[in-house]
Structure formats: structure tokens, C-alpha cells
Protein backbone atom coordinates (compact mmCIF):
# COMPACT_ATOMS: atom_id res chain seq x y z
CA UNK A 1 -1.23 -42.29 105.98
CA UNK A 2 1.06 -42.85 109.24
CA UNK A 3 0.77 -42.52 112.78
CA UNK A 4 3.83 -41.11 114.72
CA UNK A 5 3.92 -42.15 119.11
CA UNK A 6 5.44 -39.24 120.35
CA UNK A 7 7.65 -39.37 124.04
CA UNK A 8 5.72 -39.62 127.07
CA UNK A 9 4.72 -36.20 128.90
CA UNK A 10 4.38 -37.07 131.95
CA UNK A 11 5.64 -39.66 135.32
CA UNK A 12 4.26 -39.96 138.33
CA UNK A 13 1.97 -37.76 138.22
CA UNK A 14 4.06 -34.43 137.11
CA UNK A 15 3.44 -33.31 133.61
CA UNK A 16 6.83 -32.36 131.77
CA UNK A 17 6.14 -29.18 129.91
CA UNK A 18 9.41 -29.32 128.21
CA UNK A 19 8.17 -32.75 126.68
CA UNK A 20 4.81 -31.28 125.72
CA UNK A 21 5.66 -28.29 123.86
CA UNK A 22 8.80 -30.58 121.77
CA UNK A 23 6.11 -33.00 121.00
CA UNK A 24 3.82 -29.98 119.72
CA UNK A 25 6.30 -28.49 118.14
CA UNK A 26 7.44 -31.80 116.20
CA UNK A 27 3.76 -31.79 114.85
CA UNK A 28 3.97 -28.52 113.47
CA UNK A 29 6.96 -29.07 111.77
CA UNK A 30 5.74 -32.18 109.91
CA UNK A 31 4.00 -30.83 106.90
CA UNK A 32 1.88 -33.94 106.84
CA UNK A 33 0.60 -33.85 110.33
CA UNK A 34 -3.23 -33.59 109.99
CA UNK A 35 -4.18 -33.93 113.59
CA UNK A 36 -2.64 -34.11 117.34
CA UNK A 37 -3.95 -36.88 120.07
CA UNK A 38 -2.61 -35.13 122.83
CA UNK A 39 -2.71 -34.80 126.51
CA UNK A 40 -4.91 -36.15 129.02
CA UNK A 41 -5.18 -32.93 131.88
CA UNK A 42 -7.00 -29.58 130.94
CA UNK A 43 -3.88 -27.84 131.68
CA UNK A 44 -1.16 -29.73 129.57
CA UNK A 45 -3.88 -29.63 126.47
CA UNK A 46 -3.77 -25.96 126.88
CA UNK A 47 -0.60 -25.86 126.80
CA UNK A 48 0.26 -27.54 123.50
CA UNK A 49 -3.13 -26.01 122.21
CA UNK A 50 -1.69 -23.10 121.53
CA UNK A 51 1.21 -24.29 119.74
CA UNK A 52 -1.03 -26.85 117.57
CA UNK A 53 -3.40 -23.40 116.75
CA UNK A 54 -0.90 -21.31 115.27
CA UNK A 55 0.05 -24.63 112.55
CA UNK A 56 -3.66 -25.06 112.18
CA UNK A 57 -3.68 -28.78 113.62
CA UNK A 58 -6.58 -30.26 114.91
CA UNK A 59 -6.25 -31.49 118.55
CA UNK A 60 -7.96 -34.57 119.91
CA UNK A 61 -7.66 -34.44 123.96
CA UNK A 62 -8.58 -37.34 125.68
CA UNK A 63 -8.41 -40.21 128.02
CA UNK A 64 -8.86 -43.00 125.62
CA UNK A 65 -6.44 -43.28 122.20
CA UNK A 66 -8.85 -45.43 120.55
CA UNK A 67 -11.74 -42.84 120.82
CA UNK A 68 -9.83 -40.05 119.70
CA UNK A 69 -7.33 -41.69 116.81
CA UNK A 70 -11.50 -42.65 115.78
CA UNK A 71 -12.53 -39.33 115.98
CA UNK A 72 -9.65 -38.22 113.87
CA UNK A 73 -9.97 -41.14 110.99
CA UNK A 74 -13.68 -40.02 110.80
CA UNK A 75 -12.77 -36.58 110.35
CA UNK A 76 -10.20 -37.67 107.35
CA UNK A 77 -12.29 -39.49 105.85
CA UNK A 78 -15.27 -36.96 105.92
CA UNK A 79 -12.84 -34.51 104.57
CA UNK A 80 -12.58 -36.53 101.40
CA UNK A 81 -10.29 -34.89 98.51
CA UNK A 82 -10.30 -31.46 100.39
CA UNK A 83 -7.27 -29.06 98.96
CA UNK A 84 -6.26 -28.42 102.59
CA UNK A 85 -6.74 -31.61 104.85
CA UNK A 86 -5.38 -30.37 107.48
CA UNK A 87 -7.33 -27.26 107.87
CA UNK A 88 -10.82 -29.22 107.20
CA UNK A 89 -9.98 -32.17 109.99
CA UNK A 90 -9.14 -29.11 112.19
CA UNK A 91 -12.82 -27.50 111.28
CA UNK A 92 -14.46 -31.20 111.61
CA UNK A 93 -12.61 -32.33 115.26
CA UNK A 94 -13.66 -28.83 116.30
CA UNK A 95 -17.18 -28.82 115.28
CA UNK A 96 -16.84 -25.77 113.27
CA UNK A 97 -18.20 -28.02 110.32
């Protein structure tokens, strides 16, 4: 398991969009990628939430990294031996299971 830091989204106090949707997209392209800790604002997690959906990647939004990278570890680990991690972390960080 690895952890990739993506570029910063945002600088004093604008949110890049441009930024957010390469960073989303660079997710989906990684065949490993099991899960996203994204954005902090409602409206840049909906933005990359709907390029993250259509991969099937679970997204963690939050203010703190340690909270959600501990969400995410829980929900791989819970997962266990599953055939398709990344679509049980997505069910688990979701609630849906």
C-alpha cells in the first residue's frame, strides 16, 4: 500500500478547479487508487465527487488528514481479501455497508 500527496487546490482563499478535477482525474486513472482524501469546502468536494463516482472511488472530505486517511485504513482493513477493494472501501466510507 502507498499514499500519493496530490498538488494543492487552493491559495488564498480561491479554490482552483482546474487543480481539483487533474487531481481527481489522476485518481481515476491509477488502477490502484482505493480511496480519495479530498477537499475541504462543500463545493470543491462536489466537484471532484463526481469525477471520483464514475471510477467508483471512495471519497473522504474533510478538515483533518489524520481523521480521514483513519477512516480510509479502517475501511481497508474491514474490507479484508474482498475481490474488488476498491468498490467495498467505497460501500464502507459511504456507509452503504
Amino acid at each position: 500500500m502507498r499514499t500519493v500527496c496530490l498538488a494543492g487546490v487552493g491559495a488564498a482563499g480561491r479554490t482552483d478547479l482546474a487543480a481539483i478535477g487533474a487531481n481527481a482525474r489522476r485518481a481515476t486513472e491509477d488502477s490502484s487508487t482505493v480511496g480519495y482524501i479530498g477537499e475541504t469546502t462543500a463545493a470543491a468536494t462536489r466537484f471532484s465527487s463526481t469525477i471520483l463516482e464514475s471510477a467508483g472511488i471512495a471519497q473522504v472530505p474533510g478538515t483533518s488528514g489524520r481523521a480521514a486517511m483513519g477512516k480510509l485504513l479502517s475501511a481497508i482493513e474491514a474490507a479484508g481479501d474482498a475481490g474488488n477493494l476498491r468498490e467495498v472501501v467505497d460501500e464502507k466510507v459511504s456507509g452503504a455497508a
